[in-house]
Protein backbone atom coordinates (compact mmCIF):
# COMPACT_ATOMS: atom_id res chain seq x y z
CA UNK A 1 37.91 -30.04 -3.16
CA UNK A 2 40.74 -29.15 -1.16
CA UNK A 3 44.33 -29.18 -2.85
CA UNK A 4 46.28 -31.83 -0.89
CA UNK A 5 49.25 -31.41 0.42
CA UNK A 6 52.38 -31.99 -2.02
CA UNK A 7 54.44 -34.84 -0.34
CA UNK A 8 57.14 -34.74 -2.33
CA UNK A 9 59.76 -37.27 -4.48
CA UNK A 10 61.40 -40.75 -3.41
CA UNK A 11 64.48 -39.88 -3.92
CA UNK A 12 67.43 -42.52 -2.24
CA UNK A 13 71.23 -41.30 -2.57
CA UNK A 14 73.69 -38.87 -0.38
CA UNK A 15 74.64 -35.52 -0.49
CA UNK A 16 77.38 -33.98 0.77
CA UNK A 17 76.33 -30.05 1.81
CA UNK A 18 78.59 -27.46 3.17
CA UNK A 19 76.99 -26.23 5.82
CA UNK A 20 76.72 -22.83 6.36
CA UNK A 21 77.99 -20.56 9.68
CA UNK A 22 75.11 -19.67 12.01
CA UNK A 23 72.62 -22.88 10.64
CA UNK A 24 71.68 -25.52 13.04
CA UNK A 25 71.97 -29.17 11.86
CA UNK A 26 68.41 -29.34 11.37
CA UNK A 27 67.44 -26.31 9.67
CA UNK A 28 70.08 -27.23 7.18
CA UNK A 29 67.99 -30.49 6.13
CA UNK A 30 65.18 -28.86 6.35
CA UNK A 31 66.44 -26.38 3.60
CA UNK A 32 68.26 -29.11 1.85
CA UNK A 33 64.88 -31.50 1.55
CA UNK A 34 62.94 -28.32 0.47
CA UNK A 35 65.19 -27.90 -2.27
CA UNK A 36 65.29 -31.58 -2.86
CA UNK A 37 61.51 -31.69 -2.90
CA UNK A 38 61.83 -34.99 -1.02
CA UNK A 39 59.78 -37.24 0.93
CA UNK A 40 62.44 -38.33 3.33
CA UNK A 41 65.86 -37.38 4.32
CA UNK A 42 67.69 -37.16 7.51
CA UNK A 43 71.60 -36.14 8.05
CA UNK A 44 74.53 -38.01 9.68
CA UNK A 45 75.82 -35.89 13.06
CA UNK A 46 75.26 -32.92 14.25
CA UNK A 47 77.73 -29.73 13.53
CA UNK A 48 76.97 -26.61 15.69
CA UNK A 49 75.41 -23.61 14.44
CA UNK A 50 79.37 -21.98 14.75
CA UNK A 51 80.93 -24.73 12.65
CA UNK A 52 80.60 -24.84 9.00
CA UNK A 53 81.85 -27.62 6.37
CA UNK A 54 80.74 -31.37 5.46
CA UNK A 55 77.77 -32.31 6.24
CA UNK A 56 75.92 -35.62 4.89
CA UNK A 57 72.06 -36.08 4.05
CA UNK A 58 70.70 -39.03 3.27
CA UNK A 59 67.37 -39.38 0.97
CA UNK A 60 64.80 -42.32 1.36
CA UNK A 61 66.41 -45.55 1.48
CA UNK A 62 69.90 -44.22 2.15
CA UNK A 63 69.00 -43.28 5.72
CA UNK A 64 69.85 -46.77 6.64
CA UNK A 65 73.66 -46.12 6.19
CA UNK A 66 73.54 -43.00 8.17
CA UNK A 67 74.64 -45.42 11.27
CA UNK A 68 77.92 -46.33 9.02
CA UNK A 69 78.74 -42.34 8.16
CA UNK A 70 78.40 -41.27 11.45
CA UNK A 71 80.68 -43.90 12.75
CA UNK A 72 83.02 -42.67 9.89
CA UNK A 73 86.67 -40.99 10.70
CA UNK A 74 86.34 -37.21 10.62
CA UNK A 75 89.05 -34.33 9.62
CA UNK A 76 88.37 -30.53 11.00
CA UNK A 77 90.41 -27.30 10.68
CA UNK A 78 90.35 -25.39 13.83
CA UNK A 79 91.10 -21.99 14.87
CA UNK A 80 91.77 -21.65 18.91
CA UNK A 81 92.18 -18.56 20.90
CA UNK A 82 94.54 -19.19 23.73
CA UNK A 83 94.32 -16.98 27.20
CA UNK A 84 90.48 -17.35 27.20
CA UNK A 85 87.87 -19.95 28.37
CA UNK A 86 84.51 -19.92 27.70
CA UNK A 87 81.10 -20.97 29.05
CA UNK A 88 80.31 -22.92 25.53
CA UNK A 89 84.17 -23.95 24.78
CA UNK A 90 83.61 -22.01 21.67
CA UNK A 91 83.57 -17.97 20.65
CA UNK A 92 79.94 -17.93 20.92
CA UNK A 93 80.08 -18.32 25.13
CA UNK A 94 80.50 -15.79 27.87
CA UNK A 95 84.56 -15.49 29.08
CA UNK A 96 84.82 -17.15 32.66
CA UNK A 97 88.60 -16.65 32.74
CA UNK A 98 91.38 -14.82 31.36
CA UNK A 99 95.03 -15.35 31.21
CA UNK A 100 98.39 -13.50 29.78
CA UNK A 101 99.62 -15.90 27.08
CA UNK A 102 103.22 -16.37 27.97
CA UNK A 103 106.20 -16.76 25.32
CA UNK A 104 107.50 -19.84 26.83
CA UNK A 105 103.61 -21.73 26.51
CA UNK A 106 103.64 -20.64 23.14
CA UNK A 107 106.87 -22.95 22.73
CA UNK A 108 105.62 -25.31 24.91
CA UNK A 109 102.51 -25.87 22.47
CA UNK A 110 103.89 -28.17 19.99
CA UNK A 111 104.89 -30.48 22.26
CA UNK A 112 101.49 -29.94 24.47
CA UNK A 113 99.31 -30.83 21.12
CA UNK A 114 101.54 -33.89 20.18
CA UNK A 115 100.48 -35.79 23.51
CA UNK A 116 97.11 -35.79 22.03
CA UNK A 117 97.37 -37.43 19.22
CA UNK A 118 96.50 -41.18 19.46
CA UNK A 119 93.92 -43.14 21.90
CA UNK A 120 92.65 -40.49 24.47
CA UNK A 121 89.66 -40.13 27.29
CA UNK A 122 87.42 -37.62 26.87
CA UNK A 123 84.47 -35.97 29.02
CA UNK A 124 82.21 -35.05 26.80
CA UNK A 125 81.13 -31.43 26.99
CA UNK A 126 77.67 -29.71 28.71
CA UNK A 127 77.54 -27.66 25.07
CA UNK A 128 76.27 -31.33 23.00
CA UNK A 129 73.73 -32.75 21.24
CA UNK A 130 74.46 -35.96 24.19
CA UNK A 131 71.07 -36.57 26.47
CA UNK A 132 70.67 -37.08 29.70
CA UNK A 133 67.14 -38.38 31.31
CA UNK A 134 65.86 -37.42 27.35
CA UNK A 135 67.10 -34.10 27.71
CA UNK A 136 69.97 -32.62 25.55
CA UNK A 137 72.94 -31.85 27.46
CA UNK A 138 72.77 -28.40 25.95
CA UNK A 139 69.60 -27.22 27.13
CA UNK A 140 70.70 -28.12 30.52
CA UNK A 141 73.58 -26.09 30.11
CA UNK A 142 71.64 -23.06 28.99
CA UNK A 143 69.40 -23.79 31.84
CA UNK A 144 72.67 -23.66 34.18
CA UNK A 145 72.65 -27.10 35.27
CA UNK A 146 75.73 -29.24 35.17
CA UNK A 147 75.53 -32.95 35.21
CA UNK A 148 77.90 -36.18 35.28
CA UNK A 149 79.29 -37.23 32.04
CA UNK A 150 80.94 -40.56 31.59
CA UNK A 151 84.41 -40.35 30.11
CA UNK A 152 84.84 -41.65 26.72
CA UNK A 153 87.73 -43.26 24.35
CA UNK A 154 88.42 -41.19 21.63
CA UNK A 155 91.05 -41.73 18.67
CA UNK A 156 93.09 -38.35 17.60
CA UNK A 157 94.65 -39.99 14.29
CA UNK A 158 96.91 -36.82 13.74
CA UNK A 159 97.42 -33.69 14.66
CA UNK A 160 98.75 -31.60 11.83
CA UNK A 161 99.35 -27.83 10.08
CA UNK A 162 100.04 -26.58 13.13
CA UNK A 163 100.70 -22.55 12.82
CA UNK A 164 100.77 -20.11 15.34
CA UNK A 165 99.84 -16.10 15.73
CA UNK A 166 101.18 -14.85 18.61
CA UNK A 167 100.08 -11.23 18.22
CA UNK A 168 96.35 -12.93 17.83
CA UNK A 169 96.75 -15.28 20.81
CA UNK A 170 95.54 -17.91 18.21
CA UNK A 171 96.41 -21.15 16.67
CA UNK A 172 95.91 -23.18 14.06
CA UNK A 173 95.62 -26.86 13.12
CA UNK A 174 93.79 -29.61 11.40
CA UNK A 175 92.78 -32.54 13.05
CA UNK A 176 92.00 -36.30 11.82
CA UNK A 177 89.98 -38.00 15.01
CA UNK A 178 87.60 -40.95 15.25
CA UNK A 179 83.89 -41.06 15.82
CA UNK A 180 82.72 -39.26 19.22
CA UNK A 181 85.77 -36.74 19.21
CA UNK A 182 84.50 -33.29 20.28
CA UNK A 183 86.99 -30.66 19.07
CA UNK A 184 85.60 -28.12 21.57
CA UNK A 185 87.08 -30.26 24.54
CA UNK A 186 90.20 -31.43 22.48
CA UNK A 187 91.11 -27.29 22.39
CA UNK A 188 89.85 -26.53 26.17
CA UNK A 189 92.27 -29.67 27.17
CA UNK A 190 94.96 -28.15 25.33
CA UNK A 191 94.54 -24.64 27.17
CA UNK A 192 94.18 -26.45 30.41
CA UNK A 193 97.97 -28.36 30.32
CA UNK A 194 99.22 -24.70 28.51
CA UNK A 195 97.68 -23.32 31.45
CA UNK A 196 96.35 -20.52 30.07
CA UNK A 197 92.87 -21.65 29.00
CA UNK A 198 91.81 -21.92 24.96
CA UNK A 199 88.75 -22.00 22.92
CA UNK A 200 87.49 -22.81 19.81
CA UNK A 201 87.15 -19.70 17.32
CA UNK A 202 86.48 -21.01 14.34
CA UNK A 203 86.03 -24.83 13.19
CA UNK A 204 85.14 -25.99 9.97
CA UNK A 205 84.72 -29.85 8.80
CA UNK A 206 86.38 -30.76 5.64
CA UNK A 207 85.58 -34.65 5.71
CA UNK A 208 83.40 -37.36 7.11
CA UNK A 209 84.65 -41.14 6.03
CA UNK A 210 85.32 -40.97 2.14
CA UNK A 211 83.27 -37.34 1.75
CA UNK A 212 85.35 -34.64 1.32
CA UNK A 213 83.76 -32.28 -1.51
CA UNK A 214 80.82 -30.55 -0.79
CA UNK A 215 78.95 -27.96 -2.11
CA UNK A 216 76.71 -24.59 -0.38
CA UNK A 217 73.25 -23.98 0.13
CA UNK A 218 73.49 -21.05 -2.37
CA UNK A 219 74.93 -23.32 -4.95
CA UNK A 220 71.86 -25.89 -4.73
CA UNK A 221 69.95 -22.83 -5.02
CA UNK A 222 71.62 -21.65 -8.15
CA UNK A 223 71.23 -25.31 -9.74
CA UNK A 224 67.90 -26.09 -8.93
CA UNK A 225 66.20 -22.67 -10.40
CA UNK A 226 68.28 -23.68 -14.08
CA UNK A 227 65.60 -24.25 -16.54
CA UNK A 228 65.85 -28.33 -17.24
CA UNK A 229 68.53 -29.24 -14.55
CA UNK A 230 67.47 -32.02 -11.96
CA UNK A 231 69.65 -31.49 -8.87
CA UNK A 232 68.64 -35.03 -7.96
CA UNK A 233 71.75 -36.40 -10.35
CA UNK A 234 73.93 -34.17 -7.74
CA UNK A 235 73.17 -37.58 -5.01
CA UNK A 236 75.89 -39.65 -4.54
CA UNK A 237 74.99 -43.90 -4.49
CA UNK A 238 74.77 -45.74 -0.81
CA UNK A 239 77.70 -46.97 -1.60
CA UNK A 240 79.73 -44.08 -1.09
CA UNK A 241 78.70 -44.82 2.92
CA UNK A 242 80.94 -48.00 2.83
CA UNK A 243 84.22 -46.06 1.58
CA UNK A 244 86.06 -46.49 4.51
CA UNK A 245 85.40 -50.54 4.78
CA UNK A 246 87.68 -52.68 3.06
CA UNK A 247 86.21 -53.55 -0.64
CA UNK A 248 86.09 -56.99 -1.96
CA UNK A 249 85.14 -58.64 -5.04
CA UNK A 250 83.53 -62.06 -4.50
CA UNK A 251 81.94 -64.53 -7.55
CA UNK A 252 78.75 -64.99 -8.64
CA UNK A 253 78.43 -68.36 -6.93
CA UNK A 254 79.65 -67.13 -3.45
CA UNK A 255 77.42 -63.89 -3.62
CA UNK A 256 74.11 -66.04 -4.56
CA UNK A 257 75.10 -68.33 -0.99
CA UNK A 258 75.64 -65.25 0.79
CA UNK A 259 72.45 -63.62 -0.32
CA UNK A 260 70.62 -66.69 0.54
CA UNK A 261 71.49 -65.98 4.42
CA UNK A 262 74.67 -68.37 4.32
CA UNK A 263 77.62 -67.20 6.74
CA UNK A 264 81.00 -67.50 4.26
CA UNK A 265 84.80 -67.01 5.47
CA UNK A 266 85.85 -64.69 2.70
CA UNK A 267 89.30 -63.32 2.56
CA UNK A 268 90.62 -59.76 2.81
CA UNK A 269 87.94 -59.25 5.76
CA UNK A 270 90.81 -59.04 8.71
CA UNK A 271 90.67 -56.29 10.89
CA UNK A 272 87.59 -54.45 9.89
CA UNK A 273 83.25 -55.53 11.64
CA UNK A 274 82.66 -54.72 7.47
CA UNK A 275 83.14 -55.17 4.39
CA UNK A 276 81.93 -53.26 1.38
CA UNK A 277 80.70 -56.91 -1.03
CA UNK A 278 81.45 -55.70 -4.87
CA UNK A 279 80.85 -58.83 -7.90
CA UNK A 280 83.17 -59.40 -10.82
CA UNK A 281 81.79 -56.40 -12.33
CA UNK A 282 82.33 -54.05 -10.05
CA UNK A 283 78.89 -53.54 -8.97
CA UNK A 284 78.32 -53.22 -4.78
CA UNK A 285 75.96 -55.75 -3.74
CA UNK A 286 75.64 -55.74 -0.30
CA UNK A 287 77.35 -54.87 2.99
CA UNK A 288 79.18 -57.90 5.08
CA UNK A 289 79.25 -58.01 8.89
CA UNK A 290 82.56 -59.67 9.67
CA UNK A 291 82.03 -61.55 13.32
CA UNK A 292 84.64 -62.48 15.71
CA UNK A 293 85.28 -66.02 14.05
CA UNK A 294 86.26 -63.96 10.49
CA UNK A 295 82.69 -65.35 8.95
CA UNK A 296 80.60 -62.94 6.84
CA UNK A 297 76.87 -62.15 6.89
CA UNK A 298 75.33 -60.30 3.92
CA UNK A 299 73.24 -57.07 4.34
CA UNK A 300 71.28 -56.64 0.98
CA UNK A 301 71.44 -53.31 -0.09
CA UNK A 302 70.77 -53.77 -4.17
CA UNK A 303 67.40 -52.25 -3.32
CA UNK A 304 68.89 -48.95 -1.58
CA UNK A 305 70.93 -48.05 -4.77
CA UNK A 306 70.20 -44.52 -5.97
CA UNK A 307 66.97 -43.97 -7.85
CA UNK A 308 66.39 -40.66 -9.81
């Protein structure tokens, strides 16, 4: 009889991974759900294969919060090389143009940077995981075709650490954006109003929503081949996908109307489309989707809780 194919644990929870330079997206889960030995796991936005840093997967169950992490605020550090401009935006493209980098831009790029920060439009970049007709935007690119892109509103929350190296034509910063922000166009627009041109030379993400501590590929490795250690206690609960909503605690009573499909005005739900439903002991419940009127509709998520 033929030995069937192993298929692997249920396993429902987060992890945060660091992802490594030179690793797509995908073959990054892939490793990650070898190591895992999981059934199911998918992660929450694409980095490219030149940037490195946080990276969430979510196992089994958790995969329906990934919607709510990718939505999630985002903080990068960025390295950009000024007099240059790229086919990719980034250090791994062809130069198309070349520029001296004058004293008087580098003086004039503190003020260029700070008229960034806040609500901008954006076209998003050829060089994207973004589709067009079913095809990424990428492979078009490589192919040599340009296409249309619509323009997009981004948030830059704050543009800080902000060091220079003239002798390097390079500088430095780390920037806290919204959802859809692509740091590769951020740094060309920045070149562009220099006018010398810029790119991105190194780019590393140190937090999505409430994630900020991550750990390597080599370090899973390392913890999964210790005699008796189960690398599935390294997942994080669903719950962690919620950090960013406001939390609030709501009675027994309420939580059994709610759960019973009942649409409740609840208070501390202003100014946020959710809110992350806790009871009096502190356990989450549920997610609430907060409509225009200030009423709250339960999402049960007690089932999606991290199993081991």
């Amino acid at each position: 009889m033929a030995n069937r194919k192993k298929r692997g644990r249920d396993l429902h929870g987060l992890f945060v991974l660091d992802k490594p330079l030179g690793m797509s997206s995908n073959q990054a889960l892939q490793r990650v759900k070898y190591l895992f030995n999981a059934k199911k796991a998918g992660h929450t936005g694409t980095l490219d294969p030149l940037a490195t840093g946080v990276l969430v997967i979510c196992f089994g169950r958790a995969t329906k919060a990934a919607e709510h992490i990718v939505g999630s605020s985002k903080s990068y550090y960025v390295r950009a090389k000024l007099g240059q401009k790229t086919t990719t935006g980034d250090a791994e493209g062809e130069v198309v143009a070349e520029s001296k980098v004058t004293a008087e831009q580098y003086q004039q790029l503190e003020a260029v940077v700070a008229q960034f920060i806040g609500e901008i439009e954006q076209i998003p970049p050829m060089f994207s995981a973004l589709k067009h007709d079913g095809q990424p935007l990428y492979k078009l690119a490589r192919e040599g075709v340009e296409v249309e892109r619509q323009a997009r509103m981004v948030n830059i929350y704050a543009i800080k650490e902000l060091t220079q190296d003239q002798a390097a034509n390079t500088f430095d910063m780390v920037v806290d954006c919204s959802k859809g922000t692509y740091i590769r166009t951020l740094v060309e627009d920045i070149g562009e109003v220099l006018g010398c041109g810029a790119h991105i030379d190194i780019l590393r993400r140190t937090r999505v929503g409430g994630f900020d501590k991550s750990m390597t590929i080599d370090e899973l490795e390392q913890r999964q081949q210790k005699p008796g250690v189960d690398i599935a206690r390294l997942l994080q609960p669903l719950e962690m996908a919620f950090a960013e909503y406001p939390r609030i605690v709501v009675k027994e009573g309420l939580l059994q109307l709610l759960e019973a499909g009942k649409l409740l005005s609840l208070s501390g739900t202003a100014g946020s489309p959710f809110v992350a439903i806790y009871n009096s002991n502190g356990i989450f419940r549920g997610l609430g989707h907060v409509n225009e009127a200030g009423s709250v509709k339960f999402q049960n998520f007690s089932g999606h809780l991290m199993q081991i």
